[in-house]
Protein backbone atom coordinates (compact mmCIF):
# COMPACT_ATOMS: atom_id res chain seq x y z
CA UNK A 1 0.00 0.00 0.00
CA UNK A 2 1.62 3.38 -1.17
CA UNK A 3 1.48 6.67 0.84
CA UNK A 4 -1.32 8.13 -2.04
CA UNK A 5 -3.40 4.51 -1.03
CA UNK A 6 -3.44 5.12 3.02
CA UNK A 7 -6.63 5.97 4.39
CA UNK A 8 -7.05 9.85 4.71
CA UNK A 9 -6.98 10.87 8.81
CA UNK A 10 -10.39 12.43 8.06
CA UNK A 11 -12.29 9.23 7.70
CA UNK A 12 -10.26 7.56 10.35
CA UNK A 13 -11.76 9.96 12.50
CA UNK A 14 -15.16 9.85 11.78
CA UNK A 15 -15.80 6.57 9.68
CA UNK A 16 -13.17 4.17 10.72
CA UNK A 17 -11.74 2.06 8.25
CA UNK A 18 -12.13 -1.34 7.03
CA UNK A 19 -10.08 -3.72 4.55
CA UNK A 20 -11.37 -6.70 5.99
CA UNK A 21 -13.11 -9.75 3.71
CA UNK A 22 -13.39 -12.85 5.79
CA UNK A 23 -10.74 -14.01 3.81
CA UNK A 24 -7.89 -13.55 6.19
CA UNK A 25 -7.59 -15.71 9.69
CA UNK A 26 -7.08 -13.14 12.11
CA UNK A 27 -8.80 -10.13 12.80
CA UNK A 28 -7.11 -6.87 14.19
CA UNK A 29 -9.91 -5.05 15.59
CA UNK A 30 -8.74 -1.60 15.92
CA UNK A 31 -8.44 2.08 16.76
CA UNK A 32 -8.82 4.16 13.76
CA UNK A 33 -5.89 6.43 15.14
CA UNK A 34 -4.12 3.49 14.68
CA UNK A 35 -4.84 2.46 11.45
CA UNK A 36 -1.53 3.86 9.36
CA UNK A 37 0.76 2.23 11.42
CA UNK A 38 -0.90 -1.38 11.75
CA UNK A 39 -1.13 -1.56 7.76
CA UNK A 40 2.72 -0.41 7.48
CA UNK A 41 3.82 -3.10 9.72
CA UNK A 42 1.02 -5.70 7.57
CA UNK A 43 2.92 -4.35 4.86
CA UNK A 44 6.69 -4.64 5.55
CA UNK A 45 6.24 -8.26 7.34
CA UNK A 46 3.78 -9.70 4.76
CA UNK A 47 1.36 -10.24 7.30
CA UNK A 48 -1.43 -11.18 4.84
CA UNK A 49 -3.79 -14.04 7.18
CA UNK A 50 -4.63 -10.90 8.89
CA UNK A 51 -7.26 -8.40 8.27
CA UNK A 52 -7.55 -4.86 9.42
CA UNK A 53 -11.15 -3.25 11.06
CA UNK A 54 -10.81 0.21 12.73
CA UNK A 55 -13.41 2.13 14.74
CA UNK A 56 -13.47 5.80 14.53
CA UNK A 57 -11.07 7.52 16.22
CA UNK A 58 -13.01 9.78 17.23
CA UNK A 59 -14.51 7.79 19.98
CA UNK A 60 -11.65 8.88 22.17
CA UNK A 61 -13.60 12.07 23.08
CA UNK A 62 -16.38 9.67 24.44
CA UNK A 63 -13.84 6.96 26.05
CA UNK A 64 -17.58 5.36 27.99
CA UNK A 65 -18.29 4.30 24.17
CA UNK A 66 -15.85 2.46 23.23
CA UNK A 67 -16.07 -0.91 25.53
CA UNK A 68 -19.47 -1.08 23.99
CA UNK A 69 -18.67 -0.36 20.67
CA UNK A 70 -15.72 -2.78 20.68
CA UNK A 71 -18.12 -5.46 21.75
CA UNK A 72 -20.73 -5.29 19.24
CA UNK A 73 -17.50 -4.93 16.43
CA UNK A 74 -16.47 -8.03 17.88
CA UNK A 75 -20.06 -10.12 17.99
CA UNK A 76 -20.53 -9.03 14.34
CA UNK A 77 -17.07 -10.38 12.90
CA UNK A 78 -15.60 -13.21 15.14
CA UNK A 79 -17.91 -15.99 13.02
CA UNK A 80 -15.64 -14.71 10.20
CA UNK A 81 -12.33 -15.49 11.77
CA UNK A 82 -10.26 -17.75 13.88
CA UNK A 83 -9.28 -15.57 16.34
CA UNK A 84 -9.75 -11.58 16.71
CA UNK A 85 -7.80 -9.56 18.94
CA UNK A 86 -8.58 -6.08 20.33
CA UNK A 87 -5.71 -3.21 19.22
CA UNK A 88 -7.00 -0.72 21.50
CA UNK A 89 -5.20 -0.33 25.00
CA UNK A 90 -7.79 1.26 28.31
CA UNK A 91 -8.01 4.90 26.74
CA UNK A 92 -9.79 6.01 29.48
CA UNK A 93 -12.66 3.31 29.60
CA UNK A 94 -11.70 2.22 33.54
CA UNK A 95 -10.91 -1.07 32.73
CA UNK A 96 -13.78 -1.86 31.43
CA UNK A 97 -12.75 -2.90 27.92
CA UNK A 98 -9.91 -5.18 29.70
CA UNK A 99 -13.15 -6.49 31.55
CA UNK A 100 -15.33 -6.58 28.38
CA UNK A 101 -12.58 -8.60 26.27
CA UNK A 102 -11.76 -11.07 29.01
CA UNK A 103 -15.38 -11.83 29.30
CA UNK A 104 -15.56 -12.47 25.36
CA UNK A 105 -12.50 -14.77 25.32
CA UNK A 106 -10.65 -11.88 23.07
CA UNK A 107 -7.34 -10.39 23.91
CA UNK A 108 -6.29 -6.59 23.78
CA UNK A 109 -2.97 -4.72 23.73
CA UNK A 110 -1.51 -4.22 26.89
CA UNK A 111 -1.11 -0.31 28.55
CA UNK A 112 -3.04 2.25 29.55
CA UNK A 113 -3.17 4.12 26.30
CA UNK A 114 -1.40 4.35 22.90
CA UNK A 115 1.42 6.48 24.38
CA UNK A 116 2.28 3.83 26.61
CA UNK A 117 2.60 1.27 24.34
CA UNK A 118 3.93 3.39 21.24
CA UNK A 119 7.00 4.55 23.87
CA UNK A 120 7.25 1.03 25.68
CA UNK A 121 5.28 0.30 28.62
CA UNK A 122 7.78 -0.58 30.89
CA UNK A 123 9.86 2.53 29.49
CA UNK A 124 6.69 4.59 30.30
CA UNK A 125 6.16 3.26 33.32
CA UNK A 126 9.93 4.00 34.41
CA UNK A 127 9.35 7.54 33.15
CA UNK A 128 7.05 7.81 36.74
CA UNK A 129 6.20 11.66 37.76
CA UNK A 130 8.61 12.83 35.64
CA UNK A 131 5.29 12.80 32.95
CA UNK A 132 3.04 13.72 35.00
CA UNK A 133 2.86 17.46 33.64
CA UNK A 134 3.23 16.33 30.05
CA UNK A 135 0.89 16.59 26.91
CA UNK A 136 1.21 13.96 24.09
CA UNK A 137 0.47 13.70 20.52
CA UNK A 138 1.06 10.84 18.54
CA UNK A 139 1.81 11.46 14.72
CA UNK A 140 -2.34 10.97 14.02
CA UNK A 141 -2.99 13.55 16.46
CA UNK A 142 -0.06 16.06 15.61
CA UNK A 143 -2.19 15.75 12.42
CA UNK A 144 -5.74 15.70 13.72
CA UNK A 145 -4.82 18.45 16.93
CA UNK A 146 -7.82 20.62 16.23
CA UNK A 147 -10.41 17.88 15.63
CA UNK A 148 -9.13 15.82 18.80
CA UNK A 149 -7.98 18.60 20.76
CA UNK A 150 -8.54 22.17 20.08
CA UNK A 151 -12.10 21.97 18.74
CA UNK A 152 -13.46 19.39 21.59
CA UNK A 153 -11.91 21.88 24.36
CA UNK A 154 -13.75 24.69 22.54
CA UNK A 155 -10.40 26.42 22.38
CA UNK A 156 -11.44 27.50 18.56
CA UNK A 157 -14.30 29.96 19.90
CA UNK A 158 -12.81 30.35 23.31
CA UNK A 159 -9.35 30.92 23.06
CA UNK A 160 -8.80 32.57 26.52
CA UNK A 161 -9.74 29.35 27.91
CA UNK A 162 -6.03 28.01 27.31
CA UNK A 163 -4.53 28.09 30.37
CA UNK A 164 -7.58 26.72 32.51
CA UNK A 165 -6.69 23.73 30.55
CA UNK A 166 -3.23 23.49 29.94
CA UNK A 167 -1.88 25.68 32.94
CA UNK A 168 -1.10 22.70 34.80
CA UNK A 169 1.05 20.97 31.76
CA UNK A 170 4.83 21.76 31.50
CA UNK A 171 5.74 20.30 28.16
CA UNK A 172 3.90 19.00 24.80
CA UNK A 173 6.06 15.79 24.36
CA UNK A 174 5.49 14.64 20.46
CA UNK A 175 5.79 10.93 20.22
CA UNK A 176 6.99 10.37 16.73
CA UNK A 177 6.13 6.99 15.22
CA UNK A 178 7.89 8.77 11.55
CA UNK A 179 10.52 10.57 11.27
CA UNK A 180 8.89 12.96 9.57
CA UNK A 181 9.72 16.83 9.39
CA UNK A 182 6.60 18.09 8.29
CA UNK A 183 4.95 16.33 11.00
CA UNK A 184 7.69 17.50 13.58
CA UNK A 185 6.80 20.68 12.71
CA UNK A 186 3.02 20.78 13.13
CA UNK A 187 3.62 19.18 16.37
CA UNK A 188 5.91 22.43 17.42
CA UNK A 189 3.14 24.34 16.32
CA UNK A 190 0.42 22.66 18.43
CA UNK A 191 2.92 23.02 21.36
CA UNK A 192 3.39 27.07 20.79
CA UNK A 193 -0.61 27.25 20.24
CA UNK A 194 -0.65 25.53 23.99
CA UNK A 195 2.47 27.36 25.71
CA UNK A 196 4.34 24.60 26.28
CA UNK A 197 7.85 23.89 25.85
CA UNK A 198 8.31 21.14 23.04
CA UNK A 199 9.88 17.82 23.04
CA UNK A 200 9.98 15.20 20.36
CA UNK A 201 11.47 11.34 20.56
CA UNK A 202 11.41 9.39 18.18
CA UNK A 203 9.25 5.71 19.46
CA UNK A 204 8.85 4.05 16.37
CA UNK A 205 5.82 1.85 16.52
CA UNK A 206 7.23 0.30 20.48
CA UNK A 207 4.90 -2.56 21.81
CA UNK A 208 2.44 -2.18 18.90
CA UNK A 209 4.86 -3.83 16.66
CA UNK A 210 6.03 -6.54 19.23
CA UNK A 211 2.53 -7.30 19.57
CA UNK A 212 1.40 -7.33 16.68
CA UNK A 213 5.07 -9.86 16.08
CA UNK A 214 3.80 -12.05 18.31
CA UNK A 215 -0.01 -12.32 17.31
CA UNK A 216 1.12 -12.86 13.28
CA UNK A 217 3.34 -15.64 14.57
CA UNK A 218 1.31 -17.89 16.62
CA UNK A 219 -0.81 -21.37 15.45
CA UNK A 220 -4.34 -21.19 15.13
């Protein structure tokens, strides 16, 4: 799949994505913010016996939809497939998607959210209060900042609002799964349009890749 062929961020937002046919034997069942990267890695490892459903991204501004959501993706597809597994980490649901998928017999990614698991969990973890005052953007949202962030917060009509939100943040740290100057950029940009001091490192795709290793490679 060429860059021109990738699904637009647009309708990974709002639509999702799909480029699954029953024909494969695994099922990623995913986040659409997520989408890019998962079809690179299908990509450069020739991981064809699996297929590729996204929800939109979008539902991250409503975390208390997605365990529900996820559910009813899973109910409608799993008859297709030998196994599905859940590429969405707890984004904010409480545990209740861990709960959700445990009670369906399906596994998830593990960590707390993508920047977790895009950085390294344990790495994260080891990172301890030293984080606590940061901001992330992955490169979806350095690309999708005012749809995810700046629109939600109503920071495009109320721009004196800025500091009651990010007063308390120190930093915008840009994780950067590409090394990708345009991207870098916008990401500076969304960290002056906050106040914050800017920081980028370069994670690569971290545990989603690892994951993602281990799920391609194991019998059905």
């Amino acid at each position: 799949m060429t860059q021109d062929q990738l699904p637009d961020d647009a309708s990974l937002t709002t639509q999702g994505y799909s480029d699954h046919h029953g024909a494969g034997r695994i099922l990623l069942l995913a986040c659409g913010a997520l989408a890019r990267e998962i079809l690179d890695l299908k990509r450069r490892n020739g991981w064809d016996h699996m297929e590729l459903t996204c929800l939109p991204a979008i539902l991250h501004v409503h975390p208390e939809r997605i365990t529900q959501a996820v559910e009813e993706a899973v109910a409608k597809h799993r008859d297709q497939y030998d196994k599905v597994y859940v590429v969405y980490a707890d984004c904010g649901t409480g545990g209740l998607l861990q709960k959700a998928c445990e009670e369906i017999g399906v596994e998830m990614i593990k960590g707390p959210h993508c920047y977790s698991f895009f950085e390294g969990n344990q790495v994260f973890e080891n990172r301890g209060e030293d984080e606590t005052t940061a901001f992330y953007l992955t490169d979806f949202l350095a690309r999708q900042f005012d749809a995810f962030v700046w629109k939600p917060l109503g920071l495009d009509r109320h721009p004196e609002l800025r500091e009651m939100y990010f007063g308390n943040y120190t930093k915008l740290v840009y994780q950067a799964q590409t090394d990708d100057a345009v991207l870098t950029e916008r990401a500076k940009e969304c960290a002056d349009r906050m106040g914050l001091a800017f920081e980028r490192r370069f994670t690569g795709y971290g545990d989603l890749q690892s994951t993602l290793s281990d799920w391609a490679s194991r019998p059905l």
